[in-house]
N, C-alpha and C. Protein backbone atom coordinates (compact mmCIF):
# COMPACT_ATOMS: atom_id res chain seq x y z
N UNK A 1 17.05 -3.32 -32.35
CA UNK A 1 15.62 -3.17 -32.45
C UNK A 1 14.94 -4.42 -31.89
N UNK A 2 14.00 -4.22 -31.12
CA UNK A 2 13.44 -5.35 -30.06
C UNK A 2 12.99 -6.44 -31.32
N UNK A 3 12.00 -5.82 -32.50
CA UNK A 3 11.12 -6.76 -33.36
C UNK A 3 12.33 -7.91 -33.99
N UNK A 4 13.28 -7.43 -34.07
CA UNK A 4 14.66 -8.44 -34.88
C UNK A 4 15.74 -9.04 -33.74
N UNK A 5 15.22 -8.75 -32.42
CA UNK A 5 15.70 -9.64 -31.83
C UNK A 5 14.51 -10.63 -31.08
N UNK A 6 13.74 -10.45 -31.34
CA UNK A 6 12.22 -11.57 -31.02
C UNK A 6 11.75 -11.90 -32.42
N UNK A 7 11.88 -11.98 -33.30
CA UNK A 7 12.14 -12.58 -34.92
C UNK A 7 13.21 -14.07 -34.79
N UNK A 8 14.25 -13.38 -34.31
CA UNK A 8 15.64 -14.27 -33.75
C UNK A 8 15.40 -15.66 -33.01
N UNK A 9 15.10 -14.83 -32.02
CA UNK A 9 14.41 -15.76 -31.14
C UNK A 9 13.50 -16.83 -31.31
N UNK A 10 12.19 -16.21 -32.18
CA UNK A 10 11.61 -17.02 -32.85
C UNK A 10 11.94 -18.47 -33.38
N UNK A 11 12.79 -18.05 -34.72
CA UNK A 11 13.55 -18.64 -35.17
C UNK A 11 14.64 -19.62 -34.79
N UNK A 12 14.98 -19.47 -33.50
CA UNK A 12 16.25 -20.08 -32.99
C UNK A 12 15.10 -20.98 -31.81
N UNK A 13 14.04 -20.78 -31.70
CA UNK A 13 13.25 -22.08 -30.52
C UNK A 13 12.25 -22.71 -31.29
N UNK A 14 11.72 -22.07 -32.12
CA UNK A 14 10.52 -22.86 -32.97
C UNK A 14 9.24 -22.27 -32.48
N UNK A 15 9.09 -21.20 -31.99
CA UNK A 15 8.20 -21.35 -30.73
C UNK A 15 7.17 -20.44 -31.99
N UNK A 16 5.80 -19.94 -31.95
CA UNK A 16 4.79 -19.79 -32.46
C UNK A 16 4.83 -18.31 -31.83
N UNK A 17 4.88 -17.57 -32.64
CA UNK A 17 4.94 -15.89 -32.49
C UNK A 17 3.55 -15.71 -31.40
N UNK A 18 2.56 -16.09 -31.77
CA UNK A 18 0.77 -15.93 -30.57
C UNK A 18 1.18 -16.48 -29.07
N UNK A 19 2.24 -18.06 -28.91
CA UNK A 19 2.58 -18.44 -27.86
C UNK A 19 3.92 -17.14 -27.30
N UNK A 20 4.56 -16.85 -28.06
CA UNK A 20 5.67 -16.04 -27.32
C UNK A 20 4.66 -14.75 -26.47
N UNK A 21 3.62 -14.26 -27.64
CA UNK A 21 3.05 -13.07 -26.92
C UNK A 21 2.13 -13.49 -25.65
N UNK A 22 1.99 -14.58 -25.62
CA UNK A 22 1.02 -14.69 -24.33
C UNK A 22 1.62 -15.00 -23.25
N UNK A 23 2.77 -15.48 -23.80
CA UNK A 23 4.35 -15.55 -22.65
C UNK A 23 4.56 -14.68 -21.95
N UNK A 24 5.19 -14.19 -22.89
CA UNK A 24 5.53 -12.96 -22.91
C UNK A 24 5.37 -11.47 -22.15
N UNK A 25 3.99 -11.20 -22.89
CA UNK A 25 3.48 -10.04 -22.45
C UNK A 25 2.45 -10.03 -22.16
N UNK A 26 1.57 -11.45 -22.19
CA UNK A 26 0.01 -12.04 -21.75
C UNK A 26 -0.92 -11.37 -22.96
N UNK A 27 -0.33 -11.08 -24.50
CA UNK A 27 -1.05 -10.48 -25.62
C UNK A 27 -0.95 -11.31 -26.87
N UNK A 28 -1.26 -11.91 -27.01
CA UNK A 28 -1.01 -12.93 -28.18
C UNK A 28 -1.11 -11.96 -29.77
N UNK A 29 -1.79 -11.30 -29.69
CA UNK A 29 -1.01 -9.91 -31.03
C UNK A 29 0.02 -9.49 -30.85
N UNK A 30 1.01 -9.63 -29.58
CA UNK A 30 2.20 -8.79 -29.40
C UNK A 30 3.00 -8.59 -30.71
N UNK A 31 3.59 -9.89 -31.00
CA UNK A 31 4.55 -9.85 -32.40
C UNK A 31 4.36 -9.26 -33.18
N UNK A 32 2.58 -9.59 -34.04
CA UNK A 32 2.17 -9.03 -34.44
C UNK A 32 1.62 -7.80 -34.61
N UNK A 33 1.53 -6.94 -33.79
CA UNK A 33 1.42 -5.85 -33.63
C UNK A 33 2.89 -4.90 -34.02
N UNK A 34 3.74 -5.63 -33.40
CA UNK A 34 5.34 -5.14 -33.12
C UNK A 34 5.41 -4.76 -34.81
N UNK A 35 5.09 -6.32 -35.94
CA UNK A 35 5.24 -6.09 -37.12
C UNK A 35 4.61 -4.98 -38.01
N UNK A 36 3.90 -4.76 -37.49
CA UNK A 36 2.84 -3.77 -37.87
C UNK A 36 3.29 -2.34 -37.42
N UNK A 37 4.20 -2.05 -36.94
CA UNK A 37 4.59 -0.43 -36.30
C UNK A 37 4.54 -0.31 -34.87
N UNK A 38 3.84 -0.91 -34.08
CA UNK A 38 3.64 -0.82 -32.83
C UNK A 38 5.11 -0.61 -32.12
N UNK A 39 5.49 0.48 -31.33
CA UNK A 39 6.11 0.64 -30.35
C UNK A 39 5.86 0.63 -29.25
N UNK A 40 6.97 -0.39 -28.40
CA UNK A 40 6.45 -0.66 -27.11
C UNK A 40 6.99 0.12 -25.86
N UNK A 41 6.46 0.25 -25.04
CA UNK A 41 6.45 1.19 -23.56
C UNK A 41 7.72 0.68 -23.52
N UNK A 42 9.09 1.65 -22.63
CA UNK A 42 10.35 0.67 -22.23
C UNK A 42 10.23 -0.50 -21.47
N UNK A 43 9.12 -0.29 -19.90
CA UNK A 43 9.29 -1.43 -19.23
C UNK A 43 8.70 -2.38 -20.31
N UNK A 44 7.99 -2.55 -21.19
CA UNK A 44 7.91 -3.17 -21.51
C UNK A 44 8.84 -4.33 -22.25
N UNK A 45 9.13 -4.05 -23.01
CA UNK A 45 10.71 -3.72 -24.02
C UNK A 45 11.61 -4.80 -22.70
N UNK A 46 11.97 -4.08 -22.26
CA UNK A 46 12.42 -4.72 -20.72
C UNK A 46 12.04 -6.38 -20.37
N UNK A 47 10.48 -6.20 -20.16
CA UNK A 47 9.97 -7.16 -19.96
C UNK A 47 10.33 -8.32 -20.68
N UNK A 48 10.14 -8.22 -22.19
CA UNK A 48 10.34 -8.49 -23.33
C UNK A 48 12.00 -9.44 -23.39
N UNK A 49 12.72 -8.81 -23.03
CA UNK A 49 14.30 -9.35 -23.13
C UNK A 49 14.53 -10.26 -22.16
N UNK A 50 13.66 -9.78 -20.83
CA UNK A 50 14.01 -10.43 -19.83
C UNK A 50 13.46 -12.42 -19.91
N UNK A 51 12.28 -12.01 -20.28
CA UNK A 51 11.70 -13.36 -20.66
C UNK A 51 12.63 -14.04 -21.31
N UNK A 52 12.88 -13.47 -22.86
CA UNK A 52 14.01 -14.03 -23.98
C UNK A 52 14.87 -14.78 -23.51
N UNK A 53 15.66 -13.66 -22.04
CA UNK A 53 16.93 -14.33 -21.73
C UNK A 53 16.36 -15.50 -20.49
N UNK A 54 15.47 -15.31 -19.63
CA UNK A 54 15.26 -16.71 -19.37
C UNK A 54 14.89 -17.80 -19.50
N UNK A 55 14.19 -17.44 -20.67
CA UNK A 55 13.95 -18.84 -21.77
C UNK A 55 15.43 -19.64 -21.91
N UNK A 56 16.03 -18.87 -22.34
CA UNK A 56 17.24 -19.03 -23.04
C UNK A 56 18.17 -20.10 -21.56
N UNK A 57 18.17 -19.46 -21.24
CA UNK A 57 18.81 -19.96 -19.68
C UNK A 57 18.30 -21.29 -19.31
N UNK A 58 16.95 -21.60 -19.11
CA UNK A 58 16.15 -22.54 -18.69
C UNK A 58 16.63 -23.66 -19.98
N UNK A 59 16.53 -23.22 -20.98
CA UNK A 59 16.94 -24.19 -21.76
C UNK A 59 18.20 -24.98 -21.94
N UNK A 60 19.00 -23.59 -21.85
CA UNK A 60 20.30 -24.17 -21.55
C UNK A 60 20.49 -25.12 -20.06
N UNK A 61 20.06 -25.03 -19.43
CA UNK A 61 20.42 -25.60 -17.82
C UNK A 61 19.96 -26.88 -18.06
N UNK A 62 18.83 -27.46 -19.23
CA UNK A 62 18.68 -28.73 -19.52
C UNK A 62 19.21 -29.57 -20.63
């Protein structure tokens, strides 16, 4: 489920749920919304992981 693996995420960078969504998906309710019931479009969803994993990457490479 996308919301418990961007919870994760959260959790594992420190990063501020309003900053991930504007990252993210340029929506700073994103998370919040997500928590709330919101289901997201696939590309979106997509979008969503893809960021995750290049966060993840970028970080690692430093």
């Amino acid at each position: 489920m996308l919301i418990r693996k961007i919870e994760r995420f959260l959790r594992e960078t420190g990063m501020p749920w309003t900053k991930f969504g504007r990252l993210a998906t340029h929506d700073p309710r994103f998370v919040s919304d997500l928590r709330n019931g919101r289901i997201p479009r696939e590309e979106t969803a997509e979008r969503v992981e893809q960021f995750m994993n290049t966060y993840r990457e970028a970080a690692d490479a430093n």
